[in-house]
N, C-alpha and C. Protein backbone atom coordinates (compact mmCIF):
# COMPACT_ATOMS: atom_id res chain seq x y z
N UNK A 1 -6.53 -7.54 -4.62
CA UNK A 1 -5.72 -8.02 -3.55
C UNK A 1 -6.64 -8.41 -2.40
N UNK A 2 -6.54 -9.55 -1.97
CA UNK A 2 -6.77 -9.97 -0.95
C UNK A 2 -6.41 -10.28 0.59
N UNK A 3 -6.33 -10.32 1.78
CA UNK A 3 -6.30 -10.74 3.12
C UNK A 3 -7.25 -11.10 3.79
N UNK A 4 -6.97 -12.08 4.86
CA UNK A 4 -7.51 -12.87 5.77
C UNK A 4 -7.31 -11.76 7.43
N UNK A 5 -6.46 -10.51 7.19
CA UNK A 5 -6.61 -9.81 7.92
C UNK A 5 -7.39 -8.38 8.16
N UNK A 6 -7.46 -7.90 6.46
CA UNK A 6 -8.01 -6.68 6.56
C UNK A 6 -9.48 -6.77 5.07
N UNK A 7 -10.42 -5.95 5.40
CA UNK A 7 -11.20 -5.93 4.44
C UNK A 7 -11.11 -5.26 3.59
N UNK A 8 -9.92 -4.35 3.69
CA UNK A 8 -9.58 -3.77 2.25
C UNK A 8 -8.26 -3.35 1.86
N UNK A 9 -7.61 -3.67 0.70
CA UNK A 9 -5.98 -3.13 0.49
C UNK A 9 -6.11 -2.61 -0.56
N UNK A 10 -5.66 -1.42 -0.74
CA UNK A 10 -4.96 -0.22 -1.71
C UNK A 10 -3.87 -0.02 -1.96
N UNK A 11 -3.11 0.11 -3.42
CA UNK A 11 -1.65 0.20 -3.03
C UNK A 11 -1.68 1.73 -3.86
N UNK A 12 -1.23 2.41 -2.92
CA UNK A 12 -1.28 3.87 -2.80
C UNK A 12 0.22 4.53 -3.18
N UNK A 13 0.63 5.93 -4.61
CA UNK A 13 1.66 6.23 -4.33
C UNK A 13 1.66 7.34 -3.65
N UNK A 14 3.03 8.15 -3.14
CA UNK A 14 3.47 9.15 -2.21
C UNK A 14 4.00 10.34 -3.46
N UNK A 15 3.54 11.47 -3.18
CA UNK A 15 4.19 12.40 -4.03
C UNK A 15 4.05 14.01 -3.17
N UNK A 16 4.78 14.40 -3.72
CA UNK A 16 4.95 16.45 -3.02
C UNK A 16 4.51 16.88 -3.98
N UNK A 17 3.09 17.71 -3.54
CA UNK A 17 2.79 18.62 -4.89
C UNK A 17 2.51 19.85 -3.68
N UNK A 18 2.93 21.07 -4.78
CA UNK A 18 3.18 22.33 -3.87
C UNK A 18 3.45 22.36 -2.56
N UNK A 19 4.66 21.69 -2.45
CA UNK A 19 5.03 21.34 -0.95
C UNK A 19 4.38 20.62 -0.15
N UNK A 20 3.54 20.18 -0.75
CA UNK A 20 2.38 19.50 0.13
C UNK A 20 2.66 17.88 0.21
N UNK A 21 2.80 16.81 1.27
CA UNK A 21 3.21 15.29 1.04
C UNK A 21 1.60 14.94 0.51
N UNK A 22 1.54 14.25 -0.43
CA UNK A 22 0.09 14.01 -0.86
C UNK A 22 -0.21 11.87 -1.14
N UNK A 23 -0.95 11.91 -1.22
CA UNK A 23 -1.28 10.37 -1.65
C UNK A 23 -2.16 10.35 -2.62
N UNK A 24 -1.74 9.03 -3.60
CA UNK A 24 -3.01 8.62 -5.06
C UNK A 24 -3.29 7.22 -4.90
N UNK A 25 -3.94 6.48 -4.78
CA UNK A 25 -4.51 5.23 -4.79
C UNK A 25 -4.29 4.73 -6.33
N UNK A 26 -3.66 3.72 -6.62
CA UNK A 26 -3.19 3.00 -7.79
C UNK A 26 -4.17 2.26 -8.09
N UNK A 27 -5.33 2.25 -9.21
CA UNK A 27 -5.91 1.12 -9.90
C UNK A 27 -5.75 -0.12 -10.37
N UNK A 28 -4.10 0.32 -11.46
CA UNK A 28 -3.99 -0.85 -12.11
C UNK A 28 -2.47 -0.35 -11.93
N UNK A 29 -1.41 -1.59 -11.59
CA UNK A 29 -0.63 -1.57 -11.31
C UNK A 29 0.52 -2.63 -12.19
N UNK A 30 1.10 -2.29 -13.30
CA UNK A 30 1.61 -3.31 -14.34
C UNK A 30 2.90 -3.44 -13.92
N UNK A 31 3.52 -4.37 -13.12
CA UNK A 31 4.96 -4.95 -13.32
C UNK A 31 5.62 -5.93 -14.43
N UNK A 32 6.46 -5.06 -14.96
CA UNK A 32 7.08 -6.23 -16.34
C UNK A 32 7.86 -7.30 -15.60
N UNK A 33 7.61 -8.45 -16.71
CA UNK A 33 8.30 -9.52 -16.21
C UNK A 33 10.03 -9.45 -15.96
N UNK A 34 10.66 -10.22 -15.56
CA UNK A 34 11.86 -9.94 -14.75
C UNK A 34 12.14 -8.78 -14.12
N UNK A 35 11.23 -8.16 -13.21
CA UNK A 35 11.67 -6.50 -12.90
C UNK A 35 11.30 -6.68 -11.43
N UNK A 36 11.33 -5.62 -10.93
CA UNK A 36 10.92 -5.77 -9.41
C UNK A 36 10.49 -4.23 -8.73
N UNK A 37 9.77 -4.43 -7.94
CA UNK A 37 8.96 -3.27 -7.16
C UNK A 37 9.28 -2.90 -6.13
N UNK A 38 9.47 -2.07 -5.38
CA UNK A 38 9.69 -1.76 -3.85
C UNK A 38 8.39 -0.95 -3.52
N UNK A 39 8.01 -1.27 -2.28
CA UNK A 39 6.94 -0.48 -1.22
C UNK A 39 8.02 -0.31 -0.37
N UNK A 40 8.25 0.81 -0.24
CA UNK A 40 8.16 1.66 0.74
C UNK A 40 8.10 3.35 0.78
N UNK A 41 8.33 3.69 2.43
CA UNK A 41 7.98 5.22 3.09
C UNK A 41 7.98 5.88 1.54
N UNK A 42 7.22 6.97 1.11
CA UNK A 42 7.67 8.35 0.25
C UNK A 42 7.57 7.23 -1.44
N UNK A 43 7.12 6.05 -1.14
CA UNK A 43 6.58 5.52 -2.82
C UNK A 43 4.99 5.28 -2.75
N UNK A 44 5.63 3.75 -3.31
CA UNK A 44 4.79 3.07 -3.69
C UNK A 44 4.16 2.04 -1.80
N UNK A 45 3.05 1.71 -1.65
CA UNK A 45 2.90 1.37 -0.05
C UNK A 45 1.90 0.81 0.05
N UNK A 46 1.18 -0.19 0.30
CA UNK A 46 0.00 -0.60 0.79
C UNK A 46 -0.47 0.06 1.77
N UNK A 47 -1.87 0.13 1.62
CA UNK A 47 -3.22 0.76 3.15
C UNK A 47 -4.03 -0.34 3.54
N UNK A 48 -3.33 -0.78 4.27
CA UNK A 48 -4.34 -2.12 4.97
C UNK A 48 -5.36 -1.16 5.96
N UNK A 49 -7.00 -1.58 5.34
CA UNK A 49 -7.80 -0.64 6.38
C UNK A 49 -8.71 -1.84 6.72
N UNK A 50 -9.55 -1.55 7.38
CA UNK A 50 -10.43 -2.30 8.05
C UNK A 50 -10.37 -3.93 8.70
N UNK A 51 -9.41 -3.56 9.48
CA UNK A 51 -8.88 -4.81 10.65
C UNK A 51 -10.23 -5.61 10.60
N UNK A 52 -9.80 -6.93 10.59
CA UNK A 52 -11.01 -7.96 11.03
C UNK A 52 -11.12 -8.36 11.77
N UNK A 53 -12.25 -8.63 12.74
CA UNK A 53 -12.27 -9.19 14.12
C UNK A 53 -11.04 -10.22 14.45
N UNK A 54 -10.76 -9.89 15.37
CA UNK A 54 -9.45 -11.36 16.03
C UNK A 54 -7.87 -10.61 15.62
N UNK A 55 -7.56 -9.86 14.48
CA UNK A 55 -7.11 -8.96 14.22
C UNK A 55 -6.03 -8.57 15.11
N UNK A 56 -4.32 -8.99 15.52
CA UNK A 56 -3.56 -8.92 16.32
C UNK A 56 -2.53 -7.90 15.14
N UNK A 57 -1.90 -7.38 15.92
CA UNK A 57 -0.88 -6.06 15.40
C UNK A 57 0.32 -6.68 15.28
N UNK A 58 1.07 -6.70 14.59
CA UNK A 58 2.72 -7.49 14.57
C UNK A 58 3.10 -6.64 14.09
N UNK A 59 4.81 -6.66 14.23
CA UNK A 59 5.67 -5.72 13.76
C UNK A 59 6.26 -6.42 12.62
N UNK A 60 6.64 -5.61 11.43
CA UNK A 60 6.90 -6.43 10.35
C UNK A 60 8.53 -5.57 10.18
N UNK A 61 9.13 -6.26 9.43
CA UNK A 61 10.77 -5.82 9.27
C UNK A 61 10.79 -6.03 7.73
């Protein structure tokens, strides 16, 4: 995965192990054809890290 905003994206899942909220970084990520994915809170989520210079914050919906 690529951006023109950040130098690196991970798509990371969300899980509770021993009560604990934890995160796993996804390698390989297979969506079957006609199906569909959701990111969001407590799943599946992108980690946009390392902002690139010029780099403005927007709110996304």
């Amino acid at each position: 995965m690529k951006s023109n905003a950040f130098d690196q994206i991970e798509i990371h899942s969300s899980f509770i192990e021993d009560g604990i909220s934890k995160m796993r970084k996804i390698n390989n990520l297979r969506i079957s054809e006609n199906s569909e994915m959701k990111l969001e809170p407590g799943g599946y989520h992108l980690m946009l890290m390392s902002p690139k210079k010029g780099y403005q914050r927007r709110k996304f919906s």
